[in-house]
Protein backbone atom coordinates (compact mmCIF):
# COMPACT_ATOMS: atom_id res chain seq x y z
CA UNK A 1 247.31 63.62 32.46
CA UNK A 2 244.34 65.21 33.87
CA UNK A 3 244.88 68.99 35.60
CA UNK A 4 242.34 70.90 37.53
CA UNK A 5 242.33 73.60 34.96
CA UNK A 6 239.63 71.25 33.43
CA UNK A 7 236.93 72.03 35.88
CA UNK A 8 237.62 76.09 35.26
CA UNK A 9 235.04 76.53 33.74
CA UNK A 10 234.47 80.70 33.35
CA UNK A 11 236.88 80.84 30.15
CA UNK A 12 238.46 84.37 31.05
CA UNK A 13 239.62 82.23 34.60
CA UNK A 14 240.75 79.75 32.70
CA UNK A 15 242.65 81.85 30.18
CA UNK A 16 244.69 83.78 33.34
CA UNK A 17 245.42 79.96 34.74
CA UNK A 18 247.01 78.62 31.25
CA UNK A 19 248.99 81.99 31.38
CA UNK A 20 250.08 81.02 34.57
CA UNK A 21 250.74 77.81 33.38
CA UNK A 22 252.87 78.67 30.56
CA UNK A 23 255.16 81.31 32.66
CA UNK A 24 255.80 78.33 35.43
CA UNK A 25 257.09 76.37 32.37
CA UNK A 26 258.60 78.92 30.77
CA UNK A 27 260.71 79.82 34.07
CA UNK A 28 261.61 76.07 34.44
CA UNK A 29 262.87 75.88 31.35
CA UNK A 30 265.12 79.10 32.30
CA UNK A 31 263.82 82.13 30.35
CA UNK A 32 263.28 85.53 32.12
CA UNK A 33 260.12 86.57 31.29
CA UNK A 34 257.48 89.72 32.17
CA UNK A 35 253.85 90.05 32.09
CA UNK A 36 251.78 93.03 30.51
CA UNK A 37 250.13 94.81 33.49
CA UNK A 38 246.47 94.77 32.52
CA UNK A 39 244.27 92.74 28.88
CA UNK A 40 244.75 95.29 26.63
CA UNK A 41 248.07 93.89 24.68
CA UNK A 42 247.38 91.84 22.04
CA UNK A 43 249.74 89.16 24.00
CA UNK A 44 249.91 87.75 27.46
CA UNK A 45 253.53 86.90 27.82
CA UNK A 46 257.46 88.69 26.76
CA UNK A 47 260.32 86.51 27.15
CA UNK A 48 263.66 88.54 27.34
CA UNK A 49 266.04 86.93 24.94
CA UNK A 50 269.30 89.04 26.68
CA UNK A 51 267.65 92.02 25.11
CA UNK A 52 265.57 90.15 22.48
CA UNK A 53 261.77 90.39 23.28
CA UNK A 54 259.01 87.62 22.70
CA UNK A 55 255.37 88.08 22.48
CA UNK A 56 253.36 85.09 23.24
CA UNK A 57 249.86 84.65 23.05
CA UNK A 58 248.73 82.10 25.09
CA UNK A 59 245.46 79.82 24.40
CA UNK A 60 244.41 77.22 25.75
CA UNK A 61 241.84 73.56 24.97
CA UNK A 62 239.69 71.00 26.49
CA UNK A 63 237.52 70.87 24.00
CA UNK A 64 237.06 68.12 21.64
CA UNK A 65 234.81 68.77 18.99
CA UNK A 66 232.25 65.80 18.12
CA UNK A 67 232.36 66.39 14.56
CA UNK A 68 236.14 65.27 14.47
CA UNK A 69 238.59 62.53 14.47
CA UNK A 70 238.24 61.37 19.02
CA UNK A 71 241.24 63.08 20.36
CA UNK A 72 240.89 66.40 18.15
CA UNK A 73 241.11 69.68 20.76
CA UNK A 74 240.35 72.88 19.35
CA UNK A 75 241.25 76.07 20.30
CA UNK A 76 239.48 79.14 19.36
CA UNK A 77 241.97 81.83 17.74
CA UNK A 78 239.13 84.64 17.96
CA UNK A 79 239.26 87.38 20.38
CA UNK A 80 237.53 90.74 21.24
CA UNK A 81 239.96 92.84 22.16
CA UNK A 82 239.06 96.08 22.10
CA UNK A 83 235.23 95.05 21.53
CA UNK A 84 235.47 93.99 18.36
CA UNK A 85 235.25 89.98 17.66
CA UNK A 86 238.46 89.51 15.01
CA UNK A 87 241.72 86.55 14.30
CA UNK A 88 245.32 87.50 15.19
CA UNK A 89 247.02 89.12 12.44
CA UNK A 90 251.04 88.15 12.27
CA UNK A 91 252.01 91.40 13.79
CA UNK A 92 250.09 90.81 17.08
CA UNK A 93 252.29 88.55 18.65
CA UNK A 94 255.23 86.43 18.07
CA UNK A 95 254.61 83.04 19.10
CA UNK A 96 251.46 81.20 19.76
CA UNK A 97 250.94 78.91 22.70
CA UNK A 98 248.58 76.45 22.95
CA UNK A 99 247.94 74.47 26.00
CA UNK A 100 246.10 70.99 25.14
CA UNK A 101 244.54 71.04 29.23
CA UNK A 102 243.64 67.02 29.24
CA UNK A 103 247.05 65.44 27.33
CA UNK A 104 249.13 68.29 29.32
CA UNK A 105 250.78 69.38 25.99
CA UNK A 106 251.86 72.68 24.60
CA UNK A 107 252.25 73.53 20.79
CA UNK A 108 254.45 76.57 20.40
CA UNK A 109 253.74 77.81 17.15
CA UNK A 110 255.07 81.03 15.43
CA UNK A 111 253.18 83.76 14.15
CA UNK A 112 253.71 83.73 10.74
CA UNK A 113 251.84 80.31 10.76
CA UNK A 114 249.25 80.89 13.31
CA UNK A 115 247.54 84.02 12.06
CA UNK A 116 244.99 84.35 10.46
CA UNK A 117 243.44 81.05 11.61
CA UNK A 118 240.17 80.47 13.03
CA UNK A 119 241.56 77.93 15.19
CA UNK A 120 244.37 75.16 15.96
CA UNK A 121 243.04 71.89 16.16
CA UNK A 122 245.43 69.20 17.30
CA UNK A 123 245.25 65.76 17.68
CA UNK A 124 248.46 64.92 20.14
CA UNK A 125 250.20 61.73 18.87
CA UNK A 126 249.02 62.15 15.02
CA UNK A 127 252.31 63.29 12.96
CA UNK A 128 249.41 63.90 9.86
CA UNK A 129 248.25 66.74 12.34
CA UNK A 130 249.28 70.16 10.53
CA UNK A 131 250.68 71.35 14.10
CA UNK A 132 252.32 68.47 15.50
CA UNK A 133 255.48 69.74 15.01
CA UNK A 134 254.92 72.37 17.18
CA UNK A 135 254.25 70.21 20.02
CA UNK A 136 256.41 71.12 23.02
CA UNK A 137 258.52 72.98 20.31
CA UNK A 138 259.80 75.04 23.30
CA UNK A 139 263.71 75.33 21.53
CA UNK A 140 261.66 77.85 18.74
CA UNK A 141 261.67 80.42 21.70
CA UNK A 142 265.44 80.37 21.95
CA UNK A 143 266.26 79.36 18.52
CA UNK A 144 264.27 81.58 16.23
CA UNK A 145 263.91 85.06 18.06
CA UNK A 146 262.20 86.93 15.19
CA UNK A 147 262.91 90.70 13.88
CA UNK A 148 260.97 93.29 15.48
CA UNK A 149 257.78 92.95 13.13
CA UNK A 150 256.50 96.80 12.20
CA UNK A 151 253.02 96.71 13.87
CA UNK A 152 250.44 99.16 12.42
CA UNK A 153 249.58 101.76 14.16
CA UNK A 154 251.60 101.11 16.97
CA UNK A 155 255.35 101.14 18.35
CA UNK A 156 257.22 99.40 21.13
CA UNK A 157 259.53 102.11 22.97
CA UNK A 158 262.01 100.06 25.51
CA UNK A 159 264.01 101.64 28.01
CA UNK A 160 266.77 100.40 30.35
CA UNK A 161 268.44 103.44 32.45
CA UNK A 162 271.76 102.18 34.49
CA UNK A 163 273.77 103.88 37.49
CA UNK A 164 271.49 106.74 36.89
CA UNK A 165 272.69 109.89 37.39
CA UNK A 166 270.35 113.55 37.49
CA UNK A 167 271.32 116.14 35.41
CA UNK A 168 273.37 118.91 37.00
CA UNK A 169 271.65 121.87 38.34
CA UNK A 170 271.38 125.03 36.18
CA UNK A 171 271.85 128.43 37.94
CA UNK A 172 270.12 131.01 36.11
């Protein structure tokens, strides 16, 4: 199935359309989800698991490369956040999306698997593939909600205030 996301071709436009494209499926497969205001998170997506959150990085692939098996998409796992060119360690994000743009296929992978790889090349249809069990693997998301992973350096603080109330006033 061809989609016009083919014929994006600045790669940061095309990155915010298969973001887009994952939250649309994402909502029609009934997860709540939110979206980091701004780049600088190492992921593009949280789904709220009833007070379980999921980081997904989202990538996407139309490009085959000529020195592979025809059908082979590849999808580059480098990025330069923060200026510096480097892979995805595990404790980046939870779950790796891939969008395969031309077949209209997504490989949900976790990441545990994912890191540390240059890239994900899949080749829909092949079971020999090493990520073709991730394709459309969309029941990892509700099945497998990891353990907050320690991420260095860094710390997630979540909030939710209810029926707030203000503190009395103090007379002095």
């Amino acid at each position: 199935m061809k989609t016009s996301g083919m014929d994006i071709r600045d790669t940061k436009k095309r990155g915010q359309w298969a973001e887009l494209r994952f939250m649309s499926k994402a909502i029609e497969l009934c997860f709540q989800l939110a979206k980091p205001i701004g780049d600088t998170a190492q992921y593009d997506v949280v789904l709220d698991l009833g007070g379980r959150f999921i980081s997904v990085q989202v990538k996407s692939t139309s490009f085959q490369a000529s020195n592979l098996k025809p059908g082979n998409f590849v999808a580059n796992l480098r990025h330069s956040h923060g200026g510096t060119g480097r892979y995805y360690e595990e404790s980046d994000f939870d779950y790796l999306a891939v969008y395969c743009i031309p077949k209209d296929i997504w490989y949900i992978i976790p990441s545990a698997v994912a890191a540390h790889n240059y890239a994900v090349r899949v080749l829909p249809g092949d079971e020999r593939n090493r990520w073709e069990s991730y394709r459309e693997a969309w029941h990892l998301l509700h099945d497998r909600a990891p353990a907050p992973l320690q991420k260095k350096d860094r710390f997630d603080l979540y909030g939710i205030i209810e029926d707030y109330v203000p503190p009395p006033k103090i007379r002095r």
